[in-house]
PDB file of N, CA and C in Angstrom:
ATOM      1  N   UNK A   1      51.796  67.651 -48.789  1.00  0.00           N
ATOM      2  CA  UNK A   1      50.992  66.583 -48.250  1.00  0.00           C
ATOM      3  C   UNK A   1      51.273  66.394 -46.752  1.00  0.00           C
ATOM      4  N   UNK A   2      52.586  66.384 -46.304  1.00  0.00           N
ATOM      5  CA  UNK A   2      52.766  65.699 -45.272  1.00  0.00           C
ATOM      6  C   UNK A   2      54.135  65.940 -44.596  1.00  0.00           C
ATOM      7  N   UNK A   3      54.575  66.502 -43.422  1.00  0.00           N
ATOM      8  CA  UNK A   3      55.892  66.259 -43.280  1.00  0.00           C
ATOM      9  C   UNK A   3      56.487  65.237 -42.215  1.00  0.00           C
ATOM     10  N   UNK A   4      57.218  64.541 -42.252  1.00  0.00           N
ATOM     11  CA  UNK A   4      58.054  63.479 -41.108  1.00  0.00           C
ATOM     12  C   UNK A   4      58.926  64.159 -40.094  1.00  0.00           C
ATOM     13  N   UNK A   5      59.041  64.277 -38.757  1.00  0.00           N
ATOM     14  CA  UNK A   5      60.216  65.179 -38.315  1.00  0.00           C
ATOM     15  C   UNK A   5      60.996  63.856 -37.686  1.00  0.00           C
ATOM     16  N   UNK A   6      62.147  63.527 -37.609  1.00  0.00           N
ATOM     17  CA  UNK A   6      63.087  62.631 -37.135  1.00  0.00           C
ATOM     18  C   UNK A   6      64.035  63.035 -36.011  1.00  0.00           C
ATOM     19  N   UNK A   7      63.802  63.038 -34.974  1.00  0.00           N
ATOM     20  CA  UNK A   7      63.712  63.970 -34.018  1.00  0.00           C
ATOM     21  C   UNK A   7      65.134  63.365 -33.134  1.00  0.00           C
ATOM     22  N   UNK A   8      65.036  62.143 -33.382  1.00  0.00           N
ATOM     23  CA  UNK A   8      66.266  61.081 -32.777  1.00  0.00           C
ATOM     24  C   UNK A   8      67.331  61.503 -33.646  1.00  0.00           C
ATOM     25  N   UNK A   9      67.262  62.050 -35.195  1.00  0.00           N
ATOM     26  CA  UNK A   9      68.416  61.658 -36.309  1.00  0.00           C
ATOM     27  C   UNK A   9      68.931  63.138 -35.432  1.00  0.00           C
ATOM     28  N   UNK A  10      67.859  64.200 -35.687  1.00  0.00           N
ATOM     29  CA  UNK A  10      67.953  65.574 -35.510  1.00  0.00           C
ATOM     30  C   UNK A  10      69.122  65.363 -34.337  1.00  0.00           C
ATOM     31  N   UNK A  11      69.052  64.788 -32.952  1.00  0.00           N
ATOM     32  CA  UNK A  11      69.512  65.447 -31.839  1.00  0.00           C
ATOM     33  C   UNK A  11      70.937  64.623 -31.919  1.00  0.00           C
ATOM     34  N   UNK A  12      70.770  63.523 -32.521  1.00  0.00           N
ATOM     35  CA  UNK A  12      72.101  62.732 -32.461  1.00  0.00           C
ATOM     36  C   UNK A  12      73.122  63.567 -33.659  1.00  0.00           C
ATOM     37  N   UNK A  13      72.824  64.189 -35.110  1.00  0.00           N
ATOM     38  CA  UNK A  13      73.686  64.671 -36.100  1.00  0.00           C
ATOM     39  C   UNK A  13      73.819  66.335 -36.666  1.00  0.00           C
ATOM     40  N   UNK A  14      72.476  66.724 -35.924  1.00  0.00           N
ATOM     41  CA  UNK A  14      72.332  68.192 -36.665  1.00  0.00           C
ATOM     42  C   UNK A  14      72.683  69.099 -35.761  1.00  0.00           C
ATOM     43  N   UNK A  15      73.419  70.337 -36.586  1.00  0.00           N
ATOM     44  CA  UNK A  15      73.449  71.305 -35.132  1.00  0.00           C
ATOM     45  C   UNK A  15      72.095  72.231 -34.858  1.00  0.00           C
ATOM     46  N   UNK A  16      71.679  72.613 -34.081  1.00  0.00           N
ATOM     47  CA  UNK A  16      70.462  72.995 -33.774  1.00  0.00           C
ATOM     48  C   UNK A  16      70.439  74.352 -34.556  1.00  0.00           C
ATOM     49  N   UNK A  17      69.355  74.368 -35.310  1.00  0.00           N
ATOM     50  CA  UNK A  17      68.786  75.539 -35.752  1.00  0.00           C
ATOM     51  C   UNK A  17      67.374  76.207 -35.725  1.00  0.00           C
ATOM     52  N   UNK A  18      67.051  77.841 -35.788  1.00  0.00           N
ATOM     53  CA  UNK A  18      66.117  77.908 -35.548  1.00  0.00           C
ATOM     54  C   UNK A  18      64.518  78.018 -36.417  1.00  0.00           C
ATOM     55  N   UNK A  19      65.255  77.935 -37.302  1.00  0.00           N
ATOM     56  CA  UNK A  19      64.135  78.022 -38.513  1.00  0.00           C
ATOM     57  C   UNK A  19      64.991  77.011 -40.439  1.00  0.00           C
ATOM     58  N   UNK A  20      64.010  76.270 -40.149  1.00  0.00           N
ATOM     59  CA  UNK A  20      64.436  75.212 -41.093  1.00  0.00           C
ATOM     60  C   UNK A  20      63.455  75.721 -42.582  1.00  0.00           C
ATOM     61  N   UNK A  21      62.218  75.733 -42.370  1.00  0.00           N
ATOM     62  CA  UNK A  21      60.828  75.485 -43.461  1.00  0.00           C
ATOM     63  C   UNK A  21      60.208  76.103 -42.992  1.00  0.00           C
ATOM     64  N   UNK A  22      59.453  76.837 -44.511  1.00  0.00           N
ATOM     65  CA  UNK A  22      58.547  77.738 -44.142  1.00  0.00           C
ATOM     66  C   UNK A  22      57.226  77.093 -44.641  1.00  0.00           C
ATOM     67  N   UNK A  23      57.000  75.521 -45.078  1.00  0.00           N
ATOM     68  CA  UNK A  23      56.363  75.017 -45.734  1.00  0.00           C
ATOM     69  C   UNK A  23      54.956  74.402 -44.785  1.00  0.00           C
ATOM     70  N   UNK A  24      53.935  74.920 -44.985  1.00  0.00           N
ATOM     71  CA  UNK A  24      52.995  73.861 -44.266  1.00  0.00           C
ATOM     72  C   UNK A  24      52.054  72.924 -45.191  1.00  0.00           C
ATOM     73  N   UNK A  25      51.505  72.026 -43.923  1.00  0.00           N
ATOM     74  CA  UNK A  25      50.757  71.185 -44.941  1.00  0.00           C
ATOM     75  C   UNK A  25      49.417  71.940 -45.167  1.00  0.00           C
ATOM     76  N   UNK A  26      49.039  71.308 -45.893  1.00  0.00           N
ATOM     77  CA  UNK A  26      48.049  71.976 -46.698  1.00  0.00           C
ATOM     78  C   UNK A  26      48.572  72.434 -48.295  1.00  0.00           C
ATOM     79  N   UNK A  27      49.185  73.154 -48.104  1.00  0.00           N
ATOM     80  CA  UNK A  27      49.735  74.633 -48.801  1.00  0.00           C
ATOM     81  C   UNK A  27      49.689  73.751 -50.351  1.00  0.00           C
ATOM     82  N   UNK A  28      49.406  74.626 -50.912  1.00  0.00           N
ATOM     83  CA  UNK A  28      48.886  73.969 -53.063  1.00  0.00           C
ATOM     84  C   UNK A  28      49.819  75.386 -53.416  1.00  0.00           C
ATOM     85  N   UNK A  29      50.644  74.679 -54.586  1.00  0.00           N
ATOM     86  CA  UNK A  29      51.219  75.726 -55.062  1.00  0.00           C
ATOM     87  C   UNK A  29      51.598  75.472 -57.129  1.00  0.00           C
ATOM     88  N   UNK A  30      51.297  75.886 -57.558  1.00  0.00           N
ATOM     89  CA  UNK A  30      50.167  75.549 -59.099  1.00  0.00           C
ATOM     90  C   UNK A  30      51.843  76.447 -59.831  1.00  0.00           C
ATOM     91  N   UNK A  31      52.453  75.148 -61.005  1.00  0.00           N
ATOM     92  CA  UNK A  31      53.445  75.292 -61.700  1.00  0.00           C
ATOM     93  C   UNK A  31      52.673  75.458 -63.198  1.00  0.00           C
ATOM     94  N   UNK A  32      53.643  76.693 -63.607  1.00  0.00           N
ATOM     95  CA  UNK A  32      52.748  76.768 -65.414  1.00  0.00           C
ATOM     96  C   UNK A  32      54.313  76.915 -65.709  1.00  0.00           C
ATOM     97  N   UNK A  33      53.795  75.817 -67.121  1.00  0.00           N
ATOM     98  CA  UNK A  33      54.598  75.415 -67.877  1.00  0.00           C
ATOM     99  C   UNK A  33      56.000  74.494 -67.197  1.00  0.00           C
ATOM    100  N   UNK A  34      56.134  74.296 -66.114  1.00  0.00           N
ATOM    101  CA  UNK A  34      57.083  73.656 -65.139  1.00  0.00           C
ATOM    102  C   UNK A  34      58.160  74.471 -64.748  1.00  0.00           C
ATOM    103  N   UNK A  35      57.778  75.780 -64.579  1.00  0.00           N
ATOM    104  CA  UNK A  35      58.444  76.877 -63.733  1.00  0.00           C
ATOM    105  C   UNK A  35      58.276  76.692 -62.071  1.00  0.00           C
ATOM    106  N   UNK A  36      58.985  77.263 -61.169  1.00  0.00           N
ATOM    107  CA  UNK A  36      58.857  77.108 -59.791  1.00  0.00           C
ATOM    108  C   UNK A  36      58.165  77.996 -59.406  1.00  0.00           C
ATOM    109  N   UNK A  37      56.993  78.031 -58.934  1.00  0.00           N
ATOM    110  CA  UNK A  37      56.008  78.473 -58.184  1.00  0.00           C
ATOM    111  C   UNK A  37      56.627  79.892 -57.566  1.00  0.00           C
ATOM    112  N   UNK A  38      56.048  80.804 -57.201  1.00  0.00           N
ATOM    113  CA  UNK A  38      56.127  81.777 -55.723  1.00  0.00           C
ATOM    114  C   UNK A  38      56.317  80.894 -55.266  1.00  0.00           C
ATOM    115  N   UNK A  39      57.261  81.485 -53.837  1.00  0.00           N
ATOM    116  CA  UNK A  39      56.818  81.004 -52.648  1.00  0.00           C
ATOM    117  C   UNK A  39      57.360  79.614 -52.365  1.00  0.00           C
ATOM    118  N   UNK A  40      57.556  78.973 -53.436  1.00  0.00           N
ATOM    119  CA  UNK A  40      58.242  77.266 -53.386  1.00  0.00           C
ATOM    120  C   UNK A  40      58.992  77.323 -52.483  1.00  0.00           C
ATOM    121  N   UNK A  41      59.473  76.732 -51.783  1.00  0.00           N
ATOM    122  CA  UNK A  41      61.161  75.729 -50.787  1.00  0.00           C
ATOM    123  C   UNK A  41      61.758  75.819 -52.052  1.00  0.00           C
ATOM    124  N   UNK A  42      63.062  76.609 -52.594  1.00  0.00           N
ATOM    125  CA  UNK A  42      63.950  76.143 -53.345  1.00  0.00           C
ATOM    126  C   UNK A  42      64.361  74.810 -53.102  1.00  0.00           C
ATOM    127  N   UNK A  43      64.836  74.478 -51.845  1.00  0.00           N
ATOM    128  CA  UNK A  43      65.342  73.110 -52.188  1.00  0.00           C
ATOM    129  C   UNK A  43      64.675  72.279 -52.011  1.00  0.00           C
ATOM    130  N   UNK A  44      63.111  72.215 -51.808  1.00  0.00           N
ATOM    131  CA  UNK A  44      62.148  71.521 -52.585  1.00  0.00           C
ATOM    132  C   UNK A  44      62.161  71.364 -54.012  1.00  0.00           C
ATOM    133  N   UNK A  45      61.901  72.657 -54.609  1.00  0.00           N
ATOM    134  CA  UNK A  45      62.139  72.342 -55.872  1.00  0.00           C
ATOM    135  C   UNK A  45      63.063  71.889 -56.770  1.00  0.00           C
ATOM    136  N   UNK A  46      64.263  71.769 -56.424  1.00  0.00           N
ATOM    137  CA  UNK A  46      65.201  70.795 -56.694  1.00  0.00           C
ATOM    138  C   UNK A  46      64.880  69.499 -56.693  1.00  0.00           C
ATOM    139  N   UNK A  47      64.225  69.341 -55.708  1.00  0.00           N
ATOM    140  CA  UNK A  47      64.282  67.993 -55.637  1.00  0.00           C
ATOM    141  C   UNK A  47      62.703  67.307 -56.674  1.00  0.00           C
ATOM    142  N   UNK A  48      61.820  68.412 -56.649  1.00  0.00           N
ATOM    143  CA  UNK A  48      60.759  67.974 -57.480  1.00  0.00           C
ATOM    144  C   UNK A  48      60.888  68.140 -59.145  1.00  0.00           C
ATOM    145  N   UNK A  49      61.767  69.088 -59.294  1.00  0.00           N
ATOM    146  CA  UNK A  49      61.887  69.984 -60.940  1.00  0.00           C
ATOM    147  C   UNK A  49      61.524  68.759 -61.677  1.00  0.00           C
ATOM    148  N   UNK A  50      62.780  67.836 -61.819  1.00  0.00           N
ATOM    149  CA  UNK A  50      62.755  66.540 -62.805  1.00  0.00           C
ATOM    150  C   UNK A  50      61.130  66.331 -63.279  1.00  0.00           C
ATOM    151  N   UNK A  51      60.342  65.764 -62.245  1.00  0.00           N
ATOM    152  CA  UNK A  51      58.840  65.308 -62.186  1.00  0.00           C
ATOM    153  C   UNK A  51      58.220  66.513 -62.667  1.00  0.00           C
ATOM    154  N   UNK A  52      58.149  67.715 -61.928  1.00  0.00           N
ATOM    155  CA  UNK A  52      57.112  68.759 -63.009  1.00  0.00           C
ATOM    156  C   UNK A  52      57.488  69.024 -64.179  1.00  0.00           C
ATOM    157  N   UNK A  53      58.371  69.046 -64.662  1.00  0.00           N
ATOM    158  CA  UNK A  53      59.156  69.234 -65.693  1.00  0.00           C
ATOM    159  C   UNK A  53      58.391  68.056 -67.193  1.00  0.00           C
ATOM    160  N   UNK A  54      58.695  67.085 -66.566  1.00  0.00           N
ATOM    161  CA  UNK A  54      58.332  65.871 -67.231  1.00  0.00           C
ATOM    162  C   UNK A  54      56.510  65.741 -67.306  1.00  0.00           C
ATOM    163  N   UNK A  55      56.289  65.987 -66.436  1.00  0.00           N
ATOM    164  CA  UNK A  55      54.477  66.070 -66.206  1.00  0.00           C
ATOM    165  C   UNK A  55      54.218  67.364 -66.856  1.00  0.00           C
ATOM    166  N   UNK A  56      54.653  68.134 -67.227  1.00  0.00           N
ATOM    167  CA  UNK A  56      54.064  69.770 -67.590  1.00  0.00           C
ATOM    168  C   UNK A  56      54.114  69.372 -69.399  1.00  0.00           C
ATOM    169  N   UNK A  57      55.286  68.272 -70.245  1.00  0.00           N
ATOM    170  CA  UNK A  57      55.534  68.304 -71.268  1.00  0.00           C
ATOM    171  C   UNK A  57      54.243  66.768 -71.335  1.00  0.00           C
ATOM    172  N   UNK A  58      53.622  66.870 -70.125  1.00  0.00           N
ATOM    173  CA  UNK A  58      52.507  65.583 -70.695  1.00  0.00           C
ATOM    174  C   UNK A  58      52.717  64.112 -70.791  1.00  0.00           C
ATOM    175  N   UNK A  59      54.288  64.414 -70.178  1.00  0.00           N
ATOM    176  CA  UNK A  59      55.226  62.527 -70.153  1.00  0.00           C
ATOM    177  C   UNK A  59      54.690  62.472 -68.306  1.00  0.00           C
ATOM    178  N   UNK A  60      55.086  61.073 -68.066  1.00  0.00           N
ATOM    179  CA  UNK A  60      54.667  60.604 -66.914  1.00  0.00           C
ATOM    180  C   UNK A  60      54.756  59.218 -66.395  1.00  0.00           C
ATOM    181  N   UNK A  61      53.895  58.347 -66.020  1.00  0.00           N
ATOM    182  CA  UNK A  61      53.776  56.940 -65.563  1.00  0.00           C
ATOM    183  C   UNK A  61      55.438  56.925 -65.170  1.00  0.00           C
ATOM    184  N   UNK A  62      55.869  57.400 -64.397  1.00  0.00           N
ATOM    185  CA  UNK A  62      57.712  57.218 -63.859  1.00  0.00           C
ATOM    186  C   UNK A  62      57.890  55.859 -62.840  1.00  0.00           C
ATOM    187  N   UNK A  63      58.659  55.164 -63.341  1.00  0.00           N
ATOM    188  CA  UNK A  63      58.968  54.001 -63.075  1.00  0.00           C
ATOM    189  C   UNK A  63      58.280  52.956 -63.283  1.00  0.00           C
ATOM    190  N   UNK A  64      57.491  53.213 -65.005  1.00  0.00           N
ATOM    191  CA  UNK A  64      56.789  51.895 -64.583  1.00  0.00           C
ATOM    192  C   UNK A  64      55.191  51.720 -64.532  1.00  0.00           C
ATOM    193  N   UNK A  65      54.558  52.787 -63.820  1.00  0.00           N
ATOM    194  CA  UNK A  65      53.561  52.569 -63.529  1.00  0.00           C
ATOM    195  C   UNK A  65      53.660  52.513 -62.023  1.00  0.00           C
ATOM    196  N   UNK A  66      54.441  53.275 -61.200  1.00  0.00           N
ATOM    197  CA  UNK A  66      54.551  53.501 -59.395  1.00  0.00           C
ATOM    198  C   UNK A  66      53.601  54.005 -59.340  1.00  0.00           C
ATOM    199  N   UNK A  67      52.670  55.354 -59.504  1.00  0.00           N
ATOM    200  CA  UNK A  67      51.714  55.702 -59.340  1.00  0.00           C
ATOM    201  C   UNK A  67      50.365  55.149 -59.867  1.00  0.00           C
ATOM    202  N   UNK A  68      49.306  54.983 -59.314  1.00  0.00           N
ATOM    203  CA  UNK A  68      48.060  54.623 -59.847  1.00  0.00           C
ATOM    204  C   UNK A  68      47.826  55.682 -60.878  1.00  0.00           C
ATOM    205  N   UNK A  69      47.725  56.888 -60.205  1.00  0.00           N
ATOM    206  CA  UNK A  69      47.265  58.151 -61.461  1.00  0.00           C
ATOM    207  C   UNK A  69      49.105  58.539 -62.406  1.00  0.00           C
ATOM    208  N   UNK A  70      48.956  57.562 -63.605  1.00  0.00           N
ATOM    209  CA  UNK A  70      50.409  58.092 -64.525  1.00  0.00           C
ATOM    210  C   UNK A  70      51.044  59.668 -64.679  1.00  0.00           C
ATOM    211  N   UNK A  71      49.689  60.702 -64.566  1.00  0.00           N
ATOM    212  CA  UNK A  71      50.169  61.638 -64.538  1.00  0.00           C
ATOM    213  C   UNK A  71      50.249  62.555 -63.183  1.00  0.00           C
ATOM    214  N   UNK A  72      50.949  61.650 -62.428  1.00  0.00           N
ATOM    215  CA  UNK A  72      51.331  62.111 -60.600  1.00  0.00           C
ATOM    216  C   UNK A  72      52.511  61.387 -60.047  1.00  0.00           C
ATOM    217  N   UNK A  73      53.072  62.232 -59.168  1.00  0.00           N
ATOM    218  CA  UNK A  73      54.284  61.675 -58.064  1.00  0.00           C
ATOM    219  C   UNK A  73      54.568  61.901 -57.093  1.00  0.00           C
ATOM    220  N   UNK A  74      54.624  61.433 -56.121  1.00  0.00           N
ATOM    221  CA  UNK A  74      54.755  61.770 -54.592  1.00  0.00           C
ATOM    222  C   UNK A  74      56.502  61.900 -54.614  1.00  0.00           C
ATOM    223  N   UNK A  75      56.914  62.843 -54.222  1.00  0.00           N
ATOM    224  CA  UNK A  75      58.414  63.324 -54.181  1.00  0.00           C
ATOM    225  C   UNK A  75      58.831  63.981 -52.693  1.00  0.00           C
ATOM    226  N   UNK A  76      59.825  63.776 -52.367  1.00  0.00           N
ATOM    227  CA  UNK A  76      60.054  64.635 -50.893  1.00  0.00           C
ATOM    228  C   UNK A  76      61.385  65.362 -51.061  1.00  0.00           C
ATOM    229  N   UNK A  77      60.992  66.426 -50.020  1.00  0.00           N
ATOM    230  CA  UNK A  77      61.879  67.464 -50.073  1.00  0.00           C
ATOM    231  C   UNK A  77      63.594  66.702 -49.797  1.00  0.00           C
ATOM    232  N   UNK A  78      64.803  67.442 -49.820  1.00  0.00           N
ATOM    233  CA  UNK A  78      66.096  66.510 -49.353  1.00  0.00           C
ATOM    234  C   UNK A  78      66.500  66.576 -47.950  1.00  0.00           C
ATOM    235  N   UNK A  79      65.522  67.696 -47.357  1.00  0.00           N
ATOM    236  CA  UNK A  79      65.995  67.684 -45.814  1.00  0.00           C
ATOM    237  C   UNK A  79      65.789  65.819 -44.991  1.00  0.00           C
ATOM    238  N   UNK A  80      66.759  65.672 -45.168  1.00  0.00           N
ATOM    239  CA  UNK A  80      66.826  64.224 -44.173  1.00  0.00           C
ATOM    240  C   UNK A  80      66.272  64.417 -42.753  1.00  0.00           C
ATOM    241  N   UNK A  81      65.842  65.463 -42.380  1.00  0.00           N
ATOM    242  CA  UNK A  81      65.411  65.141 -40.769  1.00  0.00           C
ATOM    243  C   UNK A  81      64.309  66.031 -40.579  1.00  0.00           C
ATOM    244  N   UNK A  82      63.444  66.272 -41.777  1.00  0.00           N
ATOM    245  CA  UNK A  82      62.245  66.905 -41.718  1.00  0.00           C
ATOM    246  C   UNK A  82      61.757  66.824 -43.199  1.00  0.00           C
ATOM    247  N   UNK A  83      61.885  65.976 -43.935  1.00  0.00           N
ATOM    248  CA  UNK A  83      60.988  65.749 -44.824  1.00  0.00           C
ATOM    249  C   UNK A  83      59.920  66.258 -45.360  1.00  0.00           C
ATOM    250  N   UNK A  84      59.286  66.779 -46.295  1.00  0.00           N
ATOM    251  CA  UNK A  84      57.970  67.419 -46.876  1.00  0.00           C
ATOM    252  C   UNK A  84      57.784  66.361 -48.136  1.00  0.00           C
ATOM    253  N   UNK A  85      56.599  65.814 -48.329  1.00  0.00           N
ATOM    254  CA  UNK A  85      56.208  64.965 -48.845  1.00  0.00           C
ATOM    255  C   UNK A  85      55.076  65.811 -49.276  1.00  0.00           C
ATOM    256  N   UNK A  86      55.600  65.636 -51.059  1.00  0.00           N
ATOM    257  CA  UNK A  86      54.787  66.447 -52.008  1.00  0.00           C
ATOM    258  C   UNK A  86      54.267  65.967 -53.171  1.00  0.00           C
ATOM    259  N   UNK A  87      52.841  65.829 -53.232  1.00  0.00           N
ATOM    260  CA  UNK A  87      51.995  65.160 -54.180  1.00  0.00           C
ATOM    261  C   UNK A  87      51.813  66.010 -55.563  1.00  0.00           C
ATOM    262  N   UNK A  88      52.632  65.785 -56.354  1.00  0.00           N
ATOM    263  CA  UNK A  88      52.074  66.240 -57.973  1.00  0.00           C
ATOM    264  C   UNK A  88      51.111  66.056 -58.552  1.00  0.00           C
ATOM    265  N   UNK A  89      50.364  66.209 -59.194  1.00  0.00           N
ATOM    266  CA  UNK A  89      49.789  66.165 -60.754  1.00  0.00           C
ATOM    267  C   UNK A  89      49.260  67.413 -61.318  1.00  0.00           C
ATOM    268  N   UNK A  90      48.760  66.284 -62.742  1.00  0.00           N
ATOM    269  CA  UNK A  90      48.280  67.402 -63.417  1.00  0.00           C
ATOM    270  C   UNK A  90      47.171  67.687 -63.783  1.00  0.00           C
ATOM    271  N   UNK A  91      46.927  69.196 -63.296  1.00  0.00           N
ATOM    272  CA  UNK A  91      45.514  69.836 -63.558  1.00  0.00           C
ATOM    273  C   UNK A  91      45.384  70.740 -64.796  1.00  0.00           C
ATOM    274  N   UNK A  92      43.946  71.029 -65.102  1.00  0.00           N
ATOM    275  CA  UNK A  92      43.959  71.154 -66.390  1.00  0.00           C
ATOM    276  C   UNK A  92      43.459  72.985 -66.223  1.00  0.00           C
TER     277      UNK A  92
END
């Protein structure tokens, strides 16, 4: 969906590197059975597994009812200073 870059956290804590993500926005990447995609951010998918996992067996509404659509979740990657903000659901 979307990424945040934190550009203040970046220069004050991280040591500089030259290639972080290979992820752009746009990019759709289609889980069967709640396996990790080609091509995924491993440590994206860490951080999403739980949610596809749970949405692929047809469970959902997580926390409650946080999402309008029960069978979706907006999840972000764990990089703290570049974020990827990734919209789930499920298609048929």
């Amino acid at each position: 969906m979307r990424q945040t870059i934190y550009t203040d956290l970046m220069a004050k804590f991280e040591n500089p590197i030259l290639h972080a993500c290979d992820v752009q926005e746009g990019q759709q990447w289609i889980s069967i059975e709640g396996a990790c995609p080609e091509g995924m951010c491993l440590s994206a998918w860490e951080s999403m597994q739980p949610f596809v996992a749970s949405l692929a067996k047809g469970e959902g509404n997580f926390f409650d009812g946080w999402m309008k659509n029960p069978l979706s979740a907006m999840i972000s990657c764990n990089d703290g200073f570049r974020p990827f903000s990734f919209y789930l659901e499920v298609i048929d």
